[in-house]
C-alpha atoms as a PDB file:
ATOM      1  CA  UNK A   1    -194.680 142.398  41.530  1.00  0.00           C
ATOM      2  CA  UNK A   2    -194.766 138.911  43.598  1.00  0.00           C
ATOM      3  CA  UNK A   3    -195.341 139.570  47.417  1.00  0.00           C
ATOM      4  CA  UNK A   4    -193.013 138.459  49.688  1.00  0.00           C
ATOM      5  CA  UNK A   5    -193.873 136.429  52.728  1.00  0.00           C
ATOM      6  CA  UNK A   6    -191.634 134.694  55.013  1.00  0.00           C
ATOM      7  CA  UNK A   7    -191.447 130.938  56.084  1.00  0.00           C
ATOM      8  CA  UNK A   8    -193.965 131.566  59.175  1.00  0.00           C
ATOM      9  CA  UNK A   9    -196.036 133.184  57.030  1.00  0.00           C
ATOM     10  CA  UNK A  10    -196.235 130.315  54.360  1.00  0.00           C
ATOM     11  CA  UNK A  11    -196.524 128.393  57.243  1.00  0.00           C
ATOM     12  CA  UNK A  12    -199.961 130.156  58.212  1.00  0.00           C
ATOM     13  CA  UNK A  13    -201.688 130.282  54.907  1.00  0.00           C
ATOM     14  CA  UNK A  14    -200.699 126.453  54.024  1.00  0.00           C
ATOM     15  CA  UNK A  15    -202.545 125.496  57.662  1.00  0.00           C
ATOM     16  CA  UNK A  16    -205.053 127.730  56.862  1.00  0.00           C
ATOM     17  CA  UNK A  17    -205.759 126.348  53.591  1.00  0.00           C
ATOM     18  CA  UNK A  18    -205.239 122.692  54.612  1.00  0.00           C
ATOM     19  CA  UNK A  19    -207.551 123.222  57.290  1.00  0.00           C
ATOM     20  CA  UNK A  20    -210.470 124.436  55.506  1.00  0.00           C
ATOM     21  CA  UNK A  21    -209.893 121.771  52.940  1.00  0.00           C
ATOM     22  CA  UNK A  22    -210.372 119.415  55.532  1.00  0.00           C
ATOM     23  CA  UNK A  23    -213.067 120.993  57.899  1.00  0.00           C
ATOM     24  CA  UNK A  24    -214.805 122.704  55.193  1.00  0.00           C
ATOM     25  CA  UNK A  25    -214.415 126.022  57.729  1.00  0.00           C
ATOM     26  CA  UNK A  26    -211.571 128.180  58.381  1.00  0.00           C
ATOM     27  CA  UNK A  27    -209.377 127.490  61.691  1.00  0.00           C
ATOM     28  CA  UNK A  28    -209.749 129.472  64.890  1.00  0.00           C
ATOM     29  CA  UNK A  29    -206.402 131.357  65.429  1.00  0.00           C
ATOM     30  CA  UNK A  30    -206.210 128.831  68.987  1.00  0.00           C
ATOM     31  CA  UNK A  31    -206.185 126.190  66.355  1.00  0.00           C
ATOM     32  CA  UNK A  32    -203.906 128.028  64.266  1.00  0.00           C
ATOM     33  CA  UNK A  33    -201.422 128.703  67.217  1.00  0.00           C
ATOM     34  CA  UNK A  34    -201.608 124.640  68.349  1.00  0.00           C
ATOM     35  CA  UNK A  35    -201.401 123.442  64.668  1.00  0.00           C
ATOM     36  CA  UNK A  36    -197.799 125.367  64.416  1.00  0.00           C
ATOM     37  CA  UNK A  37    -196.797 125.333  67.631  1.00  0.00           C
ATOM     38  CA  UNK A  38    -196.938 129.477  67.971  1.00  0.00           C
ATOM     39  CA  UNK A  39    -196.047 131.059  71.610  1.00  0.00           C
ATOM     40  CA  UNK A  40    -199.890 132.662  70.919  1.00  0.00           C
ATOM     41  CA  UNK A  41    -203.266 133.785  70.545  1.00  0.00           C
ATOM     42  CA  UNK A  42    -201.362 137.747  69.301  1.00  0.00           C
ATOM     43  CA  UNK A  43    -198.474 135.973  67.742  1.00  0.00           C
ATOM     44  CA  UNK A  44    -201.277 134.260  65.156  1.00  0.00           C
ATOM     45  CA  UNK A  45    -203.060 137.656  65.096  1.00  0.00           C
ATOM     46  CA  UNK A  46    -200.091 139.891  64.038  1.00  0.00           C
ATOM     47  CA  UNK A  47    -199.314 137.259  61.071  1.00  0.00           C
ATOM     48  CA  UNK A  48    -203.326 137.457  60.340  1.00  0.00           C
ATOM     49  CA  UNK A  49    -203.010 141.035  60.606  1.00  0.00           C
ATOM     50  CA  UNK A  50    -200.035 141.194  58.612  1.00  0.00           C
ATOM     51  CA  UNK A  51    -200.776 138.806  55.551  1.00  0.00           C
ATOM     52  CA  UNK A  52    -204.336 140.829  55.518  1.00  0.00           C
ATOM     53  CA  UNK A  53    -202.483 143.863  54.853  1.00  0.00           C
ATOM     54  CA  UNK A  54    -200.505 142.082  52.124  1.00  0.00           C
ATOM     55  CA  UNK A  55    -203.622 141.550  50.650  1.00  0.00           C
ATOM     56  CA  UNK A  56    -202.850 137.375  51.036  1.00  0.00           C
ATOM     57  CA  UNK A  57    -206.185 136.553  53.162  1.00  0.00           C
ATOM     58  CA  UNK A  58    -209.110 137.956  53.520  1.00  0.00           C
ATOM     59  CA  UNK A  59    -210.811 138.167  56.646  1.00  0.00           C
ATOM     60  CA  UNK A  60    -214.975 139.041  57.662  1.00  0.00           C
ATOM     61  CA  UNK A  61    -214.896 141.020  60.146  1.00  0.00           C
ATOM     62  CA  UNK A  62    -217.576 140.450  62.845  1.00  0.00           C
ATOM     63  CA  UNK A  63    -217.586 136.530  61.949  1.00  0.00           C
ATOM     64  CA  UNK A  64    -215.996 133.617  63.333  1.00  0.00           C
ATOM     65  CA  UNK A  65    -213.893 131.457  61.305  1.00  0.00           C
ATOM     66  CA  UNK A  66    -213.925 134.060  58.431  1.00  0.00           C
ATOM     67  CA  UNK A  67    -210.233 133.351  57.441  1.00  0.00           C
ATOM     68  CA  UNK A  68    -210.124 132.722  53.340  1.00  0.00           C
ATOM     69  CA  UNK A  69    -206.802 132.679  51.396  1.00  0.00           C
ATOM     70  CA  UNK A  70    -206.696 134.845  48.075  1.00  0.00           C
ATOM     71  CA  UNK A  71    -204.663 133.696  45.369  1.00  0.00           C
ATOM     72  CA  UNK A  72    -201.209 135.445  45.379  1.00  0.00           C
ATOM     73  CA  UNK A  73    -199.221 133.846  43.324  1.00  0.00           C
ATOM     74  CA  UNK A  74    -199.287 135.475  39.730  1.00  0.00           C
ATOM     75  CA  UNK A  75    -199.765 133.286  37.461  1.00  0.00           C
ATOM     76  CA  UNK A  76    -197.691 135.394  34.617  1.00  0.00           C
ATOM     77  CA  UNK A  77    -194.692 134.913  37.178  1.00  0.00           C
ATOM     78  CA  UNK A  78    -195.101 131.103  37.209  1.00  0.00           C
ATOM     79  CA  UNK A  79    -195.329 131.012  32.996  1.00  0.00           C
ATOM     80  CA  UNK A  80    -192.237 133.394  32.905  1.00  0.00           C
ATOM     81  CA  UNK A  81    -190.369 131.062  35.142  1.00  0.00           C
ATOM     82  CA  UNK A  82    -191.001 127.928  33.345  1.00  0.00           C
ATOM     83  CA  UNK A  83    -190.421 129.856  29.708  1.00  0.00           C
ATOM     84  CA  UNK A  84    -186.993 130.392  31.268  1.00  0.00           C
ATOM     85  CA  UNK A  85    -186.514 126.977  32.376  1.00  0.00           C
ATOM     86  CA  UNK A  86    -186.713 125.371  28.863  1.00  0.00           C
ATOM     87  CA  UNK A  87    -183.202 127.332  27.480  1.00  0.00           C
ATOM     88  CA  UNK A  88    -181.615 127.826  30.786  1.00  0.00           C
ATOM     89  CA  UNK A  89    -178.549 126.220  31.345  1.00  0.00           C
ATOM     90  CA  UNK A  90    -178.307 123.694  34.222  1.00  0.00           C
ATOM     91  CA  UNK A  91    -177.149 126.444  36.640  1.00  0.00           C
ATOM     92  CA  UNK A  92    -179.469 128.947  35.752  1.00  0.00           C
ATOM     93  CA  UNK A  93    -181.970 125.851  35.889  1.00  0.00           C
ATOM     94  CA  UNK A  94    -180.970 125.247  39.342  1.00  0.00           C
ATOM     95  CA  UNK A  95    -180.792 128.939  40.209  1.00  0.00           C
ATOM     96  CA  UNK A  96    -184.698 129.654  38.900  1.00  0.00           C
ATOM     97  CA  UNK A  97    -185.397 126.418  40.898  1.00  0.00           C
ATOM     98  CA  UNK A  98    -184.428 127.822  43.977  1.00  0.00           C
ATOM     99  CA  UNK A  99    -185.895 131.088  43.274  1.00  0.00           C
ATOM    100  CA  UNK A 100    -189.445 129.701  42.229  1.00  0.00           C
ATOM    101  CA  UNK A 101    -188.814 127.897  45.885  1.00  0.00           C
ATOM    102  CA  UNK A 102    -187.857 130.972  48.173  1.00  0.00           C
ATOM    103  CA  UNK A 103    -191.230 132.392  45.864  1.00  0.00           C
ATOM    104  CA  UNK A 104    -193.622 129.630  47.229  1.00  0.00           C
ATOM    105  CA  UNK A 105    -194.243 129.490  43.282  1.00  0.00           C
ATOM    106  CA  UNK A 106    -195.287 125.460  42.076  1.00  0.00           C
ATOM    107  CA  UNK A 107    -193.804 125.017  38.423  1.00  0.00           C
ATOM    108  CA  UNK A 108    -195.055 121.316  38.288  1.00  0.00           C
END
């Protein structure tokens, strides 16, 4: 079953990732709160907490910077979409478009 995360949330784990890519470390949730513009510090933690629990990142605890983003996005899911995509109609091609989107799934 694909997990479900919202907007914010896809927000967080794109910075997160970008971020690392970049730095070559993880960002501190201050950085994580000025990078999106969050109200703070506990507003970062809760969606930390919360996409930990999804099983989405993976934290150490008792180490800074610690924040690593698992791979969540099944891969079967992204083949089943794009087996679909070769018969649909242009409707249905447009409606498993927008679903792969809402997803965060990347069928390029």
């Amino acid at each position: 079953m694909a997990i479900k995360l919202t907007k914010k949330q896809l927000a967080v784990i794109q910075f997160i990732q970008d971020f690392t890519e970049e730095k070559g470390i993880s960002p501190s949730y201050r950085e994580i709160m000025a990078g999106l513009g969050l109200s703070s510090v506990s507003a970062v933690a809760e969606h930390v907490d919360n996409l930990v629990d999804k099983g989405v990142l993976r934290r150490n605890a008792g180490t800074a910077r610690s924040l690593e983003v698992l791979d969540y996005k099944h891969e079967e899911t992204v083949d089943l979409f794009k087996m679909k995509l070769i018969d649909a109609s242009e409707e249905d091609k447009a409606t498993l478009k927008k679903a792969a989107d809402i997803l965060g799934l990347d069928l390029d």
